[in-house]
Protein backbone atom coordinates (compact mmCIF):
# COMPACT_ATOMS: atom_id res chain seq x y z
CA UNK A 1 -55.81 -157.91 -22.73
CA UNK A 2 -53.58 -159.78 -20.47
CA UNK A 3 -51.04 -159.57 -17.68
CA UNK A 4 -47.02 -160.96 -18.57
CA UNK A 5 -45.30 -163.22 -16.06
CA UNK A 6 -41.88 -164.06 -15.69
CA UNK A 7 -42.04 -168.07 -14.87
CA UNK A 8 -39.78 -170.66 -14.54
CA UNK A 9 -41.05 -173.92 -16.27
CA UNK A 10 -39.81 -176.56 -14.20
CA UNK A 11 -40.21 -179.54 -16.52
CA UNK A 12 -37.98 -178.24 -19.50
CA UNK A 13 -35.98 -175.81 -16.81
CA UNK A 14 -35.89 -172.79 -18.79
CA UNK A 15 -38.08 -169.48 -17.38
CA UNK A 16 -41.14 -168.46 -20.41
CA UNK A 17 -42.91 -165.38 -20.39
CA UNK A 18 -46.56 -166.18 -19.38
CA UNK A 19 -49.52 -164.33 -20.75
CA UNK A 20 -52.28 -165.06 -18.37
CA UNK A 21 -56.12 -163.54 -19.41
CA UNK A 22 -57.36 -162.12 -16.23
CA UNK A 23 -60.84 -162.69 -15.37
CA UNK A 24 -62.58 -159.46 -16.13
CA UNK A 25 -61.85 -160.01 -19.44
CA UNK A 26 -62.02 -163.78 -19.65
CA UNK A 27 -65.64 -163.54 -18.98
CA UNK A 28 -65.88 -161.97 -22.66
CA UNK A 29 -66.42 -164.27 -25.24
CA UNK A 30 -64.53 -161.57 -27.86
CA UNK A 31 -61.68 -161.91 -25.21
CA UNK A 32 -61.21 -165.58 -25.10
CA UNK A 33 -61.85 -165.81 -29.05
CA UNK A 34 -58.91 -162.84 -29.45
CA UNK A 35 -56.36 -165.05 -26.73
CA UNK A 36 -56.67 -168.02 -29.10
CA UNK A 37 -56.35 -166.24 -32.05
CA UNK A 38 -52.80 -164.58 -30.65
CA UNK A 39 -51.61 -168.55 -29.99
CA UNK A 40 -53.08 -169.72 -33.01
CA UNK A 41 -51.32 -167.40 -35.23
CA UNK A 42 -48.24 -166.27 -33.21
CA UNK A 43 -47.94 -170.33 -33.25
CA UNK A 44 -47.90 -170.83 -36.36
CA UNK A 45 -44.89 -168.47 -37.51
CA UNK A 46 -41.44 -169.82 -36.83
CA UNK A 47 -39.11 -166.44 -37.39
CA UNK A 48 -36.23 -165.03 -36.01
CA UNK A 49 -37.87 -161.89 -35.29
CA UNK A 50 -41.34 -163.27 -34.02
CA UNK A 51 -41.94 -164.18 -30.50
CA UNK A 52 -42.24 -167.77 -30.44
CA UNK A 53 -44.60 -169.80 -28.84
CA UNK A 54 -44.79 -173.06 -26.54
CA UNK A 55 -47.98 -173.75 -24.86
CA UNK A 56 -51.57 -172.70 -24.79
CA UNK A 57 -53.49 -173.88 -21.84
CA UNK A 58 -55.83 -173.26 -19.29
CA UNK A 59 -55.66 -174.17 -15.40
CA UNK A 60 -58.29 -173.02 -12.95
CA UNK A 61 -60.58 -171.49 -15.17
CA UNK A 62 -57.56 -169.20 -16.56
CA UNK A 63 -55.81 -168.83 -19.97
CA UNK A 64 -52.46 -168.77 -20.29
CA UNK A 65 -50.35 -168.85 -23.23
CA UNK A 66 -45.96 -169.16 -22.50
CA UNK A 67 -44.29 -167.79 -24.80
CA UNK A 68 -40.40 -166.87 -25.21
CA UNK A 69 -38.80 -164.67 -23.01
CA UNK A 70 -37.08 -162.15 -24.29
CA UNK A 71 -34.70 -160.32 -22.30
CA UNK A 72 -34.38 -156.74 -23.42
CA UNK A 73 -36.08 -153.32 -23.77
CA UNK A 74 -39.23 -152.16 -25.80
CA UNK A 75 -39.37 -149.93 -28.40
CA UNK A 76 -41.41 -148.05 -27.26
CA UNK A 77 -39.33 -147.07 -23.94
CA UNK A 78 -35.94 -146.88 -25.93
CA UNK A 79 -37.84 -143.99 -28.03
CA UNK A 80 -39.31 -142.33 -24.45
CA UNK A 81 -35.47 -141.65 -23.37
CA UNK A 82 -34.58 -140.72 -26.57
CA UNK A 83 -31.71 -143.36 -26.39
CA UNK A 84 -28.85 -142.10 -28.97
CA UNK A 85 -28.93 -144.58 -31.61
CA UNK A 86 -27.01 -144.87 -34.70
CA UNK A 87 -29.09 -144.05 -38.54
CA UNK A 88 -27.78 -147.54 -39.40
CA UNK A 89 -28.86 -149.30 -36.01
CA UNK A 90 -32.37 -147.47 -36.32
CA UNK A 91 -32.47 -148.91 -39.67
CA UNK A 92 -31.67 -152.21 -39.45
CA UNK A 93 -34.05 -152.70 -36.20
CA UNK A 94 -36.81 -151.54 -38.83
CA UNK A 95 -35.82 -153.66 -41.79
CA UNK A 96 -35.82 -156.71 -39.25
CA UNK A 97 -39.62 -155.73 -38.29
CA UNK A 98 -39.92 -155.78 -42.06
CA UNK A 99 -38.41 -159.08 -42.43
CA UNK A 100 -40.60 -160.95 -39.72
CA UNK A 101 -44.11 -159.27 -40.96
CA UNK A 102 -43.11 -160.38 -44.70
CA UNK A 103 -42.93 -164.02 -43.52
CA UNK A 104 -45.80 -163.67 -41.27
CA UNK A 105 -48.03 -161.82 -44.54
CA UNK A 106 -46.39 -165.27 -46.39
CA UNK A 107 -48.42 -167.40 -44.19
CA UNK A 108 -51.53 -165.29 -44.58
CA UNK A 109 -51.24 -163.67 -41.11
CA UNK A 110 -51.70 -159.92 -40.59
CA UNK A 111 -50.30 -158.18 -36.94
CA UNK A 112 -52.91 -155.01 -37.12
CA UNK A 113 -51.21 -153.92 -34.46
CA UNK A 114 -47.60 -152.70 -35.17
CA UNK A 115 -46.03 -150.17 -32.50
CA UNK A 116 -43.24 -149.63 -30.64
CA UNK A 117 -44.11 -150.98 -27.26
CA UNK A 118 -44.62 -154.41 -29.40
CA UNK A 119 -41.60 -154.09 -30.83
CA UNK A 120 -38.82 -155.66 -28.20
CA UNK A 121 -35.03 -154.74 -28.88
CA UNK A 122 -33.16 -157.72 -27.05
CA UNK A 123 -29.45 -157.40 -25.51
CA UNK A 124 -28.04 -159.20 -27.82
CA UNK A 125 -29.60 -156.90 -30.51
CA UNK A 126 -32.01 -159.03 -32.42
CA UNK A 127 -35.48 -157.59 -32.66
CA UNK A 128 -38.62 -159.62 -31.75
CA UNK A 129 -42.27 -158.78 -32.97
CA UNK A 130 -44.85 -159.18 -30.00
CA UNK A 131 -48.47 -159.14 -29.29
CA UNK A 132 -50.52 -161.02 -32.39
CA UNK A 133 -53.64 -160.71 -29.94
CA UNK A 134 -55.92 -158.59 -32.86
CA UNK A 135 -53.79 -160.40 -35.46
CA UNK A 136 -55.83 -161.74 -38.33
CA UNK A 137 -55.76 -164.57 -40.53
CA UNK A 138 -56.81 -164.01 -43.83
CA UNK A 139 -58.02 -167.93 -44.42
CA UNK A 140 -60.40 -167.27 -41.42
CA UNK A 141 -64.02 -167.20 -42.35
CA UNK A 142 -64.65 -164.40 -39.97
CA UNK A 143 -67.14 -161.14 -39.46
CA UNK A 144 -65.97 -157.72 -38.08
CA UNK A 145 -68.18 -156.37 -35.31
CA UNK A 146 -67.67 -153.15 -36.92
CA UNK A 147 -65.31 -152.17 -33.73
CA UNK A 148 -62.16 -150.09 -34.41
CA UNK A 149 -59.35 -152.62 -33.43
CA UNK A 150 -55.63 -150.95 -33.46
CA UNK A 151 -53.89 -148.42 -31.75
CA UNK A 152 -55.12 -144.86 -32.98
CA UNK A 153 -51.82 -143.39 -33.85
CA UNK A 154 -50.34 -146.38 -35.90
CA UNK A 155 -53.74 -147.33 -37.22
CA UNK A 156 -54.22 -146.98 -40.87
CA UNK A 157 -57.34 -145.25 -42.48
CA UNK A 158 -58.24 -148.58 -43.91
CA UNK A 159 -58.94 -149.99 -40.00
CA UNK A 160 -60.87 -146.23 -39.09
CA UNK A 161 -63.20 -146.65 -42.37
CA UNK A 162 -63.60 -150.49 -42.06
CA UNK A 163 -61.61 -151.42 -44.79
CA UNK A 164 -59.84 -154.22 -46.69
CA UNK A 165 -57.23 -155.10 -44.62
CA UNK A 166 -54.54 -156.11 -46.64
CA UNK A 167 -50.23 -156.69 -45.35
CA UNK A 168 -50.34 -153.20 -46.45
CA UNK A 169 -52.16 -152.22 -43.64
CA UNK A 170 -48.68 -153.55 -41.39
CA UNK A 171 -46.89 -151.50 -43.53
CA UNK A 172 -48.78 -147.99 -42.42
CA UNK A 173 -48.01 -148.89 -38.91
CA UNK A 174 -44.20 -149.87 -39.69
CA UNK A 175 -44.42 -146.34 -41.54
CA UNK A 176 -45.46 -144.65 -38.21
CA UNK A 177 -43.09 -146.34 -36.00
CA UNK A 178 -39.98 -145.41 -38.25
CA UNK A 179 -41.14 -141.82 -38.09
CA UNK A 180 -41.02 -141.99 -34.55
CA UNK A 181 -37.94 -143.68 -34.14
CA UNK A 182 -36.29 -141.46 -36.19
CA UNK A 183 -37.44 -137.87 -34.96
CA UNK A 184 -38.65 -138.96 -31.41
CA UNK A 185 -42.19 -137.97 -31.86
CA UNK A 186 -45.44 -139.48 -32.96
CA UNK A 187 -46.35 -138.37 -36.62
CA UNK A 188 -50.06 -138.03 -35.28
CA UNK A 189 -50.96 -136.27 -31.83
CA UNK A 190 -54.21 -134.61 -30.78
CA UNK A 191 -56.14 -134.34 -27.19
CA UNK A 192 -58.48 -136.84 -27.44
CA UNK A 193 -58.64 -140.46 -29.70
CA UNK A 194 -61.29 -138.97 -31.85
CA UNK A 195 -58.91 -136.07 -32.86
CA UNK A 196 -55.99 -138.05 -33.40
CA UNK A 197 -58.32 -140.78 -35.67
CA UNK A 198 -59.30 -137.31 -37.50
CA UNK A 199 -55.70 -136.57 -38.28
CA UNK A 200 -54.94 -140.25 -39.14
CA UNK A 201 -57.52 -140.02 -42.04
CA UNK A 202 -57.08 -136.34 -42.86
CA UNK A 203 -53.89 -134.55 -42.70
CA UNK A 204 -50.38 -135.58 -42.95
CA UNK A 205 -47.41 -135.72 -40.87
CA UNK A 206 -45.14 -132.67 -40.61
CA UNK A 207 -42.01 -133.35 -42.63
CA UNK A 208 -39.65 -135.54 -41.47
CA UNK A 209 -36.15 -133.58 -42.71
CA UNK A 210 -37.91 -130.15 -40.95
CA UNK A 211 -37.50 -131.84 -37.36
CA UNK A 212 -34.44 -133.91 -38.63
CA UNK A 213 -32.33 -132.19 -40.97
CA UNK A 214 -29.49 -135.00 -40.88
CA UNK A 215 -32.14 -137.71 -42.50
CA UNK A 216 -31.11 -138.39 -45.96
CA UNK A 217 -33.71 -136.67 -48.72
CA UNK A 218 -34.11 -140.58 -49.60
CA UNK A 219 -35.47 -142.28 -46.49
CA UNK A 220 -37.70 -139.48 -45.94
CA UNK A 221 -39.54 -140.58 -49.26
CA UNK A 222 -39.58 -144.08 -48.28
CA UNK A 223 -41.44 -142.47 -44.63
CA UNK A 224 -43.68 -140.51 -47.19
CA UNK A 225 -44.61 -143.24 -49.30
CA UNK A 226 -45.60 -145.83 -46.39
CA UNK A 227 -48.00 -142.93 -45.05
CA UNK A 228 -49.74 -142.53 -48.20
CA UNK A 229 -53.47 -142.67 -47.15
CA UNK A 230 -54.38 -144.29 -50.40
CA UNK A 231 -52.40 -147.64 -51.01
CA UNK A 232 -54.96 -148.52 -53.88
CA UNK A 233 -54.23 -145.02 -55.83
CA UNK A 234 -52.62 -146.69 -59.31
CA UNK A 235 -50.91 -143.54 -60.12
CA UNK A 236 -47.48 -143.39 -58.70
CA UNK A 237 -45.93 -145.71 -55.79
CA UNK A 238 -48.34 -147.50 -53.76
CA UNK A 239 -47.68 -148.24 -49.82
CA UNK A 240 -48.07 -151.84 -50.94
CA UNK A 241 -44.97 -151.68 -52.99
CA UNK A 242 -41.69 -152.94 -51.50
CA UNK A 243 -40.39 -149.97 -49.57
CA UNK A 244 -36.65 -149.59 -50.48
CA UNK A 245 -35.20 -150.03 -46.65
CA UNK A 246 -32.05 -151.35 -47.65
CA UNK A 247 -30.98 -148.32 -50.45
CA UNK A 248 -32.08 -145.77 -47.88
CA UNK A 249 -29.36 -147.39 -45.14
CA UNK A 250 -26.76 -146.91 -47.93
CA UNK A 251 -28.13 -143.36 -47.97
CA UNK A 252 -27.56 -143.11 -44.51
CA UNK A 253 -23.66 -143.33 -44.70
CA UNK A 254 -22.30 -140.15 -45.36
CA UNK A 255 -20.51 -139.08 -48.25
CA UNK A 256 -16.89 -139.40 -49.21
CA UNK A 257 -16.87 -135.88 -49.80
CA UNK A 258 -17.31 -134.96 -46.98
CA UNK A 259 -15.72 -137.46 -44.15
CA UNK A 260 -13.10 -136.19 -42.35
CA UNK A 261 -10.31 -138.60 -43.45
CA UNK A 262 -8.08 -137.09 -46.26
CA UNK A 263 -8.95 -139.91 -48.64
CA UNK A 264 -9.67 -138.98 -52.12
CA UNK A 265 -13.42 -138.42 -53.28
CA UNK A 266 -14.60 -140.57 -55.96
CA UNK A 267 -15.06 -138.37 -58.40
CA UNK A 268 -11.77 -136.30 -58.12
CA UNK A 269 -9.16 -136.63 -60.69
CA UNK A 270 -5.62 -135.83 -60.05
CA UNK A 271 -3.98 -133.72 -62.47
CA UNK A 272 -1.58 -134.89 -65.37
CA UNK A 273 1.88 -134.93 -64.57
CA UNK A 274 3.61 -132.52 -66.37
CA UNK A 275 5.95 -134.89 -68.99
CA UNK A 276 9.78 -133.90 -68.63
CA UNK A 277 10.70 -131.95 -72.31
CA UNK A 278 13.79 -133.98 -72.82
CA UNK A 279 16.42 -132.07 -75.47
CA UNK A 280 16.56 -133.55 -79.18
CA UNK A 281 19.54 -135.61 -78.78
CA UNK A 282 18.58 -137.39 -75.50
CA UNK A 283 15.43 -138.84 -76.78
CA UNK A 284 15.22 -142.54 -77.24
CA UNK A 285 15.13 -143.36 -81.41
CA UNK A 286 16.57 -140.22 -82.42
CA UNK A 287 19.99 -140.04 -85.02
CA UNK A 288 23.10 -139.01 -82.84
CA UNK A 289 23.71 -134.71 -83.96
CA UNK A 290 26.55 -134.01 -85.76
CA UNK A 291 30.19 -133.35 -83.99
CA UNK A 292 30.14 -129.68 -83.38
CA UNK A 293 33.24 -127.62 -83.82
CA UNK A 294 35.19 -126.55 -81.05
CA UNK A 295 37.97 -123.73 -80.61
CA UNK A 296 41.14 -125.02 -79.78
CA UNK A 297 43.56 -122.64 -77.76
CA UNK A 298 46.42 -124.29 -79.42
CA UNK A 299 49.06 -121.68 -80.73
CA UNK A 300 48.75 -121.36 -84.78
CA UNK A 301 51.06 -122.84 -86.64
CA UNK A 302 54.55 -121.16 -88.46
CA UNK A 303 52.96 -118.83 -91.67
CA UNK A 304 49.74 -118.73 -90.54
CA UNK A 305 48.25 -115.02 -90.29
CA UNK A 306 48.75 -113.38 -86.71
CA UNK A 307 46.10 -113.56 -84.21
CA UNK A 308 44.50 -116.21 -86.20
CA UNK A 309 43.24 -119.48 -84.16
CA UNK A 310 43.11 -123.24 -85.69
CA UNK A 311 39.62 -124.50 -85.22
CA UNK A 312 40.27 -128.85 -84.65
CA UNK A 313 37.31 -131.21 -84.08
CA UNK A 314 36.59 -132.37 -80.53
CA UNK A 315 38.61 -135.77 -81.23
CA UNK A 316 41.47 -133.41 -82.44
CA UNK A 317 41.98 -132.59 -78.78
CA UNK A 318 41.39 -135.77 -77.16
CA UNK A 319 44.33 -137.03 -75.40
CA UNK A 320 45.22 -140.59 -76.75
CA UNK A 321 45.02 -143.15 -74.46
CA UNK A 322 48.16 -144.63 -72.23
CA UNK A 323 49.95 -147.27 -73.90
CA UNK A 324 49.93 -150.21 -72.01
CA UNK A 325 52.23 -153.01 -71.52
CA UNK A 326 56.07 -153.54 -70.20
CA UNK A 327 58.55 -150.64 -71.47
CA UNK A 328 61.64 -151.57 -73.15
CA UNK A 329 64.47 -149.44 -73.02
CA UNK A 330 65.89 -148.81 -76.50
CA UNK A 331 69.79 -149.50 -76.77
């Protein structure tokens, strides 16, 4: 709808991207009215992960909005070179999406246009939501024209069959754009827009685990239930409902099991120590055995029988201690 300008504003000394409507399209009333409707709402939403906006003007017959600048990469180009990312990074780059279009659906406003190229990663990592040109606000007292607004292969079937559009509608697109982030390839493809918009409303992805065996069983149920065609279907989980982001990134992580570290899985148990069998006398609380007699090889005494032995207690054959003391010579 517009061309992007780096500028340098020279008043506040800071460089804005600026969003100028060029004059083709200015000369269309449904242009201008979409242009305002990207600063009105974009605006309005003060986010971390939204694009914020400064000025909306107009200077020789132009419209320009200037907006933040962020300096990064898109999406949609960091999925074209297949850039090696992390499960975790690829997660949390999604769950920030889903953080800035909850606080935008808060405030009644509604992207309708979620994809990767309006997605922008910047270099210090934080993700920023672009582009609220089709965005709509649900307070607005407005008609559709009946025109298919959206981007075919994130559109939902809702937006095809001019339906309700609801913040579930975001949540199809968000659905789309983690299945491509995560396998590298669009979940719908055909030759021409009409056979992609035929796909979009009758089949369903391929699974996600068959092109990415690595993905945990869990996320790709969280992929599923975002592309469910029917949000309103009150059997089951609805695409409205909260998708669990957050429990599929602990998913991610693999498991104990199997890291290669030598640490101890969780549910291993060591064995028992075998307990030392102590003998009857040495254990603690037990009565001291009896004295046990010993043979003495002491010569029998005079009138005993021959080759007869005396049998003497062990103190019997103790020596007796040392006296102690001075000696004294007897006289």
């Amino acid at each position: 709808m517009g061309v992007v300008w780096k500028a340098y504003d020279s008043v506040i000394r800071r460089y804005v991207a600026l969003k100028i409507l060029s004059d083709a399209v200015a000369r269309s009333q449904d242009a201008r009215h979409h242009f305002l409707r990207e600063a009105r709402a974009a605006g309005a939403l003060q986010h971390s992960a939204i694009v914020t906006i400064y000025d909306l003007g107009e200077a020789d017959g132009q419209l320009f909005i200037a907006m933040e600048l962020v300096d990064g990469r898109d999406l949609s180009s960091m999925i074209a070179t297949r850039e090696p990312l992390a499960l975790e990074r690829k997660l949390d780059i999604v769950i920030e999406v889903l953080q800035g279009l909850a606080y935008a659906h808060g405030r009644g406003v509604i992207h309708r246009d979620v994809k990767p190229s309006n997605v922008r990663v910047a270099s210090d990592g934080s993700v920023k939501i672009m582009d609220f040109g089709i965005a709509r606000l649900q307070s607005a007292d407005v008609t559709g024209s009946g025109a298919i607004v959206g981007t075919p292969t994130y559109m939902a079937p809702e937006q095809i069959t001019n339906g309700a559009i609801t913040p579930a509608t975001d949540l199809y697109a968000v659905g789309c754009l983690l299945y491509e982030l995560l396998c590298y390839r669009k979940p719908f493809e055909g030759e021409t827009v009409h056979g992609v918009l035929y796909q979009v409303l009758t089949t369903y992805p391929k699974p996600l685990r068959t092109m990415a065996p690595s993905i945990p069983a869990a996320l790709e149920r969280v992929v599923s239930k975002a592309l469910d065609k029917a949000p309103g279907v009150p059997s089951g989980p609805r695409r409205g409902d909260s998708c669990p982001i957050h429990g599929s990134r602990g998913a991610a992580r693999p498991s104990r099991r199997w890291r290669s570290s030598p640490r101890r899985s969780s549910t291993y148990r060591a064995p028992r120590r075998a307990r030392p069998c102590l003998p009857r006398r040495e254990r603690p609380g037990s009565p001291p055995p009896p004295p046990t007699p010993v043979h003495s090889t002491s010569s029998s005494p005079p009138g005993s029988p021959a080759g007869s032995t005396r049998l003497s207690s062990p103190s019997a054959t103790r020596r007796s201690p040392r006296a102690t003391g001075p000696r004294v010579r007897a006289r």
